[in-house]
Protein backbone atom coordinates (compact mmCIF):
# COMPACT_ATOMS: atom_id res chain seq x y z
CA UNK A 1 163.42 78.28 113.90
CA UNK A 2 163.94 74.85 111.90
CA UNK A 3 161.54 73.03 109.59
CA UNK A 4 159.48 76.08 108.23
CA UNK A 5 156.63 75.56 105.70
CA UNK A 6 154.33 78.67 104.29
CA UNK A 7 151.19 78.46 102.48
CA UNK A 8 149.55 82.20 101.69
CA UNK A 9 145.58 82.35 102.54
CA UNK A 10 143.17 84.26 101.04
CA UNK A 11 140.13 85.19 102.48
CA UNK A 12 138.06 86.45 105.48
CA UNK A 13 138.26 87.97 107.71
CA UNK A 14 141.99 88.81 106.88
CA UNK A 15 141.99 89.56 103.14
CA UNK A 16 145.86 87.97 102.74
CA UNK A 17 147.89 86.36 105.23
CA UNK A 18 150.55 83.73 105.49
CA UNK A 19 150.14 80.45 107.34
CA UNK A 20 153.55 79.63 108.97
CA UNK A 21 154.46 76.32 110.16
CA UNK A 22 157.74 75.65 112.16
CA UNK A 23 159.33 74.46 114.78
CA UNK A 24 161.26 75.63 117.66
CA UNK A 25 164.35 74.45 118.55
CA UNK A 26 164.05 73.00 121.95
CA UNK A 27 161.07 72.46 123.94
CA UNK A 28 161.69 75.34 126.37
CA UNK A 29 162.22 77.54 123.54
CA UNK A 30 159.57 80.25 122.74
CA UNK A 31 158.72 82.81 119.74
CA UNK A 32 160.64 85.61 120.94
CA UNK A 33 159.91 87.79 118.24
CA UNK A 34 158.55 87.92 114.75
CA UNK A 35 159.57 90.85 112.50
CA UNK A 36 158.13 91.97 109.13
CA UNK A 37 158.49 94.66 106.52
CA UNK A 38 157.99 94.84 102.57
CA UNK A 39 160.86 95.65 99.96
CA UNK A 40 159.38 95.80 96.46
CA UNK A 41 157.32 92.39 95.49
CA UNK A 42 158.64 90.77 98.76
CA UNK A 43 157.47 90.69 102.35
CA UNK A 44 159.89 89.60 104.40
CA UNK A 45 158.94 87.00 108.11
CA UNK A 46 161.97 86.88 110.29
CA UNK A 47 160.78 84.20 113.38
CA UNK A 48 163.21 84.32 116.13
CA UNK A 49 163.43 82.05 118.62
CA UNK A 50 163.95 82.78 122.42
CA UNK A 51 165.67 79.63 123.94
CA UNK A 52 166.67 80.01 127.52
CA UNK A 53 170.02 79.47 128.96
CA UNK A 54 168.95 76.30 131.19
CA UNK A 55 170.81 72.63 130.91
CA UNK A 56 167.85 70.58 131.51
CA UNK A 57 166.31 71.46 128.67
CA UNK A 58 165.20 68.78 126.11
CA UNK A 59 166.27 68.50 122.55
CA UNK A 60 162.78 67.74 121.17
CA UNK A 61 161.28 70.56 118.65
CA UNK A 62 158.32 71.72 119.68
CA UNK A 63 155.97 72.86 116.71
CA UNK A 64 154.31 76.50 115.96
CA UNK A 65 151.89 77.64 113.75
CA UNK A 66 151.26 81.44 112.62
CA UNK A 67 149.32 83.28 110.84
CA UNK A 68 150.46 86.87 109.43
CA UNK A 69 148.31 89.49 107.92
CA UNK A 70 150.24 90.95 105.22
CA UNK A 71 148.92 94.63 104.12
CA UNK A 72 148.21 94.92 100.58
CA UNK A 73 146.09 97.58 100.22
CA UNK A 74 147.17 99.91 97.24
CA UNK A 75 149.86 97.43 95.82
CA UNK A 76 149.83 96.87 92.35
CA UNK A 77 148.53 94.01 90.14
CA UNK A 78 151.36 91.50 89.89
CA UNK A 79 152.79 88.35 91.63
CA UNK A 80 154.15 88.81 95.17
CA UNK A 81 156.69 86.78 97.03
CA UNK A 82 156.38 86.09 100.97
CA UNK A 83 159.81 84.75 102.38
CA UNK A 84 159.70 83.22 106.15
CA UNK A 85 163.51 82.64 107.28
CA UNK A 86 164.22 81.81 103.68
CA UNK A 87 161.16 79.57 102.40
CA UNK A 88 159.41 81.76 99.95
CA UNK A 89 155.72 81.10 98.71
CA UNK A 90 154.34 83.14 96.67
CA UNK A 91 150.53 84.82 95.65
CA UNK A 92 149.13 87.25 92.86
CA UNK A 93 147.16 90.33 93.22
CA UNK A 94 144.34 90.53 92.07
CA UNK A 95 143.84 87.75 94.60
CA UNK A 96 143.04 84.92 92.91
């Protein structure tokens, strides 16, 4: 996935979530899978990509856009980072 942006949303109806922007490599390329899990202050995204092995395939990007509900129930007060293939934004609970 190249180009990725983050912005974390607050609000209803999911309470915290990330708003991922990116875009795939190649138009024939799809979201093949998106993984996530928390290690201390940091939730880790990992987008990958699912490009299929055909030659006619244009260069182009083609853009995505996500949004990730990130469980915080029961963490503690404190600022929290959310990384996406290595861009990091960041929020604070309580939820500002």
């Amino acid at each position: 996935m190249d180009d990725v942006s983050i912005r974390v949303g607050v609000g209803y109806p999911i309470p915290v979530h990330a708003v991922v922007s990116a875009n795939l490599p190649k138009v024939c390329a799809q979201l093949g899978e998106v993984r996530l899990h928390r290690d201390g202050k940091t939730f880790f995204v990992r987008l990958i990509a699912d490009v299929p092995a055909q030659t006619d395939c244009m260069e182009d990007s083609l853009p995505v856009r996500l949004e990730i509900p990130l469980n915080t129930i029961n963490l503690p007060d404190g600022k929290y980072e959310v990384n996406v293939n290595g861009t990091v934004g960041t929020f604070e609970i309580p939820l500002q």
